[in-house]
N, C-alpha and C. Protein backbone atom coordinates (compact mmCIF):
# COMPACT_ATOMS: atom_id res chain seq x y z
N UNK A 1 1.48 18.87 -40.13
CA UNK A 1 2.85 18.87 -40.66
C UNK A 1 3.16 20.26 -41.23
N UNK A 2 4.36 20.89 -41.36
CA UNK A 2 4.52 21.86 -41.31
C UNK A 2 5.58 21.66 -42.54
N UNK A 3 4.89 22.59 -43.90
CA UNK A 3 5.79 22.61 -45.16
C UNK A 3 6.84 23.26 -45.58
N UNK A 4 7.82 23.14 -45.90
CA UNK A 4 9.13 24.32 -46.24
C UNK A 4 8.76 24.51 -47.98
N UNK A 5 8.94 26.34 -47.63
CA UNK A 5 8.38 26.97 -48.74
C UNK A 5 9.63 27.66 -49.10
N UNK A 6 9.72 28.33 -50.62
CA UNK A 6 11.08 29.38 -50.70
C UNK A 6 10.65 30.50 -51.21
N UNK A 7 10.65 31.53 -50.32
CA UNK A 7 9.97 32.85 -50.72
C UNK A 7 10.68 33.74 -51.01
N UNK A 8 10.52 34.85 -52.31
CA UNK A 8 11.18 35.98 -52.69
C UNK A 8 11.11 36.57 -52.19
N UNK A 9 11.69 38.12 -51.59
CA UNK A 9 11.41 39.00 -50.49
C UNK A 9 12.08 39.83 -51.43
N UNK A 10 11.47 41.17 -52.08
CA UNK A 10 12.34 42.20 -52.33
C UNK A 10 12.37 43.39 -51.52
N UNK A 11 11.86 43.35 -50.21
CA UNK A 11 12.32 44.63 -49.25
C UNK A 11 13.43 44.11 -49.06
N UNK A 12 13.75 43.21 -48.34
CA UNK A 12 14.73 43.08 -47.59
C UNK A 12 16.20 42.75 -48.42
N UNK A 13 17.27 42.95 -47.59
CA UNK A 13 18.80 42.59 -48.50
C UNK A 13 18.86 41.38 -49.06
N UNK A 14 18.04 40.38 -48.33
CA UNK A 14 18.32 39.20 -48.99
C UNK A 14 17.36 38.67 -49.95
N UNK A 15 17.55 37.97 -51.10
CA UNK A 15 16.50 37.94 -52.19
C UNK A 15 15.61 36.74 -52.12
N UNK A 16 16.58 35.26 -51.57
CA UNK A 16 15.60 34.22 -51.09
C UNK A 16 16.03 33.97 -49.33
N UNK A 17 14.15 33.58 -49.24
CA UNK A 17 14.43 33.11 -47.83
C UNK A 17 13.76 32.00 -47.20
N UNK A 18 14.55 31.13 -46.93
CA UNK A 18 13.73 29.32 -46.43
C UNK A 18 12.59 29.98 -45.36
N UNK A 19 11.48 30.02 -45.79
CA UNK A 19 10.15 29.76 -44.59
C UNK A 19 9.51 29.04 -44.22
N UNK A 20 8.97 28.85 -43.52
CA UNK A 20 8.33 27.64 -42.38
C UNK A 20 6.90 27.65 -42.69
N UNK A 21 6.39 27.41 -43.10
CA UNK A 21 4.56 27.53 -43.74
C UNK A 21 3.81 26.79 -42.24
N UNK A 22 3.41 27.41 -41.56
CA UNK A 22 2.37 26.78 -40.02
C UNK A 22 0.91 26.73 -41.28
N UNK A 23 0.64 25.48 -41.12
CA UNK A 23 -0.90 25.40 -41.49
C UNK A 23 -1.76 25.53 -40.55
N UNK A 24 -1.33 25.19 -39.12
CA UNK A 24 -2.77 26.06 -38.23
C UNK A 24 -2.52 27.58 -38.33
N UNK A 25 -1.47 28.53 -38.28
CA UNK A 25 -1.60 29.47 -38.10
C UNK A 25 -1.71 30.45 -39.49
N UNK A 26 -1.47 29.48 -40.29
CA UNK A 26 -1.81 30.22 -41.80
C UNK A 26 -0.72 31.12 -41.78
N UNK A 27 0.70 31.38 -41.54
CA UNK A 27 1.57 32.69 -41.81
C UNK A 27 2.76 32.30 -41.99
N UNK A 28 3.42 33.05 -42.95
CA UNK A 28 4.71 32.43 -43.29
C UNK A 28 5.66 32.95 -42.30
N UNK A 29 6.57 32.37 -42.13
CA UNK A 29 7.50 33.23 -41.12
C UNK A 29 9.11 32.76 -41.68
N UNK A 30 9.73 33.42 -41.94
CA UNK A 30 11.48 33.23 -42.10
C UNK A 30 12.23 32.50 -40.88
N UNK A 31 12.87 32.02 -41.55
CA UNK A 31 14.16 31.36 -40.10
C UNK A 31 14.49 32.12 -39.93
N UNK A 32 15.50 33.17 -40.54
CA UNK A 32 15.96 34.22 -40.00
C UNK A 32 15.41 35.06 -39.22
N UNK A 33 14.29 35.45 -39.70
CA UNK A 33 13.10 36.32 -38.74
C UNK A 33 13.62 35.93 -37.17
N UNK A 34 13.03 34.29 -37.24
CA UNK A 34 12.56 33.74 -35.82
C UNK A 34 13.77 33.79 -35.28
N UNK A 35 14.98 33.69 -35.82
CA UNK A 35 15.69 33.74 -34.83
C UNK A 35 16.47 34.85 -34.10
N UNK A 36 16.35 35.70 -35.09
CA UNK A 36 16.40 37.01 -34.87
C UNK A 36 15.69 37.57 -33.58
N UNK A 37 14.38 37.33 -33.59
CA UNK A 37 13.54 37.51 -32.36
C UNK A 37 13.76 36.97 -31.12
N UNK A 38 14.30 35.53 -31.24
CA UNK A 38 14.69 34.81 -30.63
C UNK A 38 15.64 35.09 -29.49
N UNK A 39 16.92 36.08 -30.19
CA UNK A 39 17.89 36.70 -29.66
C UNK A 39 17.80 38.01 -29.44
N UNK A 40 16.60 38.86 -29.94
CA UNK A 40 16.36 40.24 -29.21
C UNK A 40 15.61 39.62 -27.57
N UNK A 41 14.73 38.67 -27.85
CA UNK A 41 14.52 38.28 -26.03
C UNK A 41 15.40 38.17 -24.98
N UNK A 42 16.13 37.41 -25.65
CA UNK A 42 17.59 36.80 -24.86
C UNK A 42 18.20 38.23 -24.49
N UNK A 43 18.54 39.06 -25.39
CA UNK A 43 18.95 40.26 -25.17
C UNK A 43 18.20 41.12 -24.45
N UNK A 44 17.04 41.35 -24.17
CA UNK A 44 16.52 41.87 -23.91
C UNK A 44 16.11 41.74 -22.08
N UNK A 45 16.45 40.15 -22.06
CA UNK A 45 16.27 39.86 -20.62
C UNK A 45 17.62 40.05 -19.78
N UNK A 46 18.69 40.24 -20.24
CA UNK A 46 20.25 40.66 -20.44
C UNK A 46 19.86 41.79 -19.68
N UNK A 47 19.56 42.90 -20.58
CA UNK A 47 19.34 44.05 -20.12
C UNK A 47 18.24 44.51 -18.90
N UNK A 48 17.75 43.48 -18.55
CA UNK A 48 16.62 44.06 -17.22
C UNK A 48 17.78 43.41 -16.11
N UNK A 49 18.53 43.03 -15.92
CA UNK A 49 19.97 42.39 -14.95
C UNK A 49 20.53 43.97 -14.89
N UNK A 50 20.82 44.74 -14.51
CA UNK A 50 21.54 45.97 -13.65
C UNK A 50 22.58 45.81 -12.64
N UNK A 51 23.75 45.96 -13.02
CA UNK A 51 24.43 45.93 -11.71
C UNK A 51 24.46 47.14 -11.19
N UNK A 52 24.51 47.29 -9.72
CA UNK A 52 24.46 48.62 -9.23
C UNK A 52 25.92 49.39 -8.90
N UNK A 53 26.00 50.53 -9.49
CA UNK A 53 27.31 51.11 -9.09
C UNK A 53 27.88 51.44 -7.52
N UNK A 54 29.04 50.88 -7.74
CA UNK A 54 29.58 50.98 -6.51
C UNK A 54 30.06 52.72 -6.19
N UNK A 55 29.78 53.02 -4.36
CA UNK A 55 29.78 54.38 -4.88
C UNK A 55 31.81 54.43 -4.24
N UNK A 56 32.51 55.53 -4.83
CA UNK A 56 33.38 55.42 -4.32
C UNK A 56 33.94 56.57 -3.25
N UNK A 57 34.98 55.67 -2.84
CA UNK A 57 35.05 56.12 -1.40
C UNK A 57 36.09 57.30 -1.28
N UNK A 58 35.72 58.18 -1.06
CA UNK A 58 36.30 60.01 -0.50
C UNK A 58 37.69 59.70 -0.21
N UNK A 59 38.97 60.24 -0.44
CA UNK A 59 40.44 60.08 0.38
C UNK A 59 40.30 60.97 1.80
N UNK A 60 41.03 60.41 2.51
CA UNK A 60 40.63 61.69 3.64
C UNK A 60 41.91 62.15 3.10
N UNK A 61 41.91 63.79 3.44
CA UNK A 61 43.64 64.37 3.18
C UNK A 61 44.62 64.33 4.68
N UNK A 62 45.34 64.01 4.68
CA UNK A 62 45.81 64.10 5.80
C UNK A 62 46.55 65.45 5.99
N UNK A 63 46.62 65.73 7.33
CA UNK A 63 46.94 66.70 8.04
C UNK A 63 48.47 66.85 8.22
N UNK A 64 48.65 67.83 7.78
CA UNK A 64 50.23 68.37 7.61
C UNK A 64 50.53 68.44 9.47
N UNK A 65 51.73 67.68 9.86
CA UNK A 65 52.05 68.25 10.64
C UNK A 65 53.29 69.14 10.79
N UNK A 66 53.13 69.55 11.61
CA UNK A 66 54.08 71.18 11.89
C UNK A 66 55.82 70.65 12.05
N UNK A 67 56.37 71.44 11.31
CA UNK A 67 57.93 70.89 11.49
C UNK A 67 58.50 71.77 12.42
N UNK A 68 58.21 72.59 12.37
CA UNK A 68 58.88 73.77 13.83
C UNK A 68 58.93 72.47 14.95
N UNK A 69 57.61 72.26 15.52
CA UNK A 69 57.47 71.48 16.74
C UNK A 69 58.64 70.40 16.46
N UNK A 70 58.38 69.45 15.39
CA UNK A 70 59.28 68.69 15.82
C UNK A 70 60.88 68.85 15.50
N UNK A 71 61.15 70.01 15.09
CA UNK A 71 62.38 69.98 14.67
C UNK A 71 62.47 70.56 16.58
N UNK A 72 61.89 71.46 17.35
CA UNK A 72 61.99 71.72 18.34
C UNK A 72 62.08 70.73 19.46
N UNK A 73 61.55 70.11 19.69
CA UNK A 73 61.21 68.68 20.19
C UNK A 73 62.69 67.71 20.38
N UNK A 74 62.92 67.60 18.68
CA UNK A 74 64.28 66.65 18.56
C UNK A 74 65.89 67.75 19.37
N UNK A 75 65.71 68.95 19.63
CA UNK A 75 66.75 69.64 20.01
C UNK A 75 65.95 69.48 21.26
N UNK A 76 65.36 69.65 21.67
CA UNK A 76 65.32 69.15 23.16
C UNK A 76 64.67 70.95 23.91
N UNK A 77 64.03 71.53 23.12
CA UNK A 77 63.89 72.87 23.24
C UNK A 77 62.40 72.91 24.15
N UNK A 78 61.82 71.95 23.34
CA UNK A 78 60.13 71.84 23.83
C UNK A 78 60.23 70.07 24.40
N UNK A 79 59.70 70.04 25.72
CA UNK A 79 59.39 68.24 26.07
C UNK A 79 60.57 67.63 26.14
């Protein structure tokens, strides 16, 4: 069975903190702790997911065409 203990902590910001007493493992551990850890995994498996960048695609420029010709063309000069 596993006992709830209330431990002072003066490193940390907070002054009390509900812990979980494991009698096989003999170590106190915080809720907060665990869940904290809990969610750097979660996060952490987040971050090995990569999407790959799409590469993007070049404009071609288009090619000016010549107005002489067709202004020539439409008068009936050339063709």
């Amino acid at each position: 069975m596993a006992r709830v203990a209330v431990v002072d902590v003066n490193d940390k910001p907070f002054d009390r903190v509900e812990a979980i007493l494991f009698e096989e493992k003999g170590k106190i551990q915080p809720k907060n702790r665990v869940n904290e850890n809990r969610r750097k995994e979660k996060k952490k498996k987040k971050k090995k997911k990569k999407k790959k960048k799409k590469k993007k695609k070049k404009k071609k420029k288009k090619k000016k065409k010549k107005k002489v010709i067709r202004l020539l063309r439409n008068r009936n000069i050339i063709g």
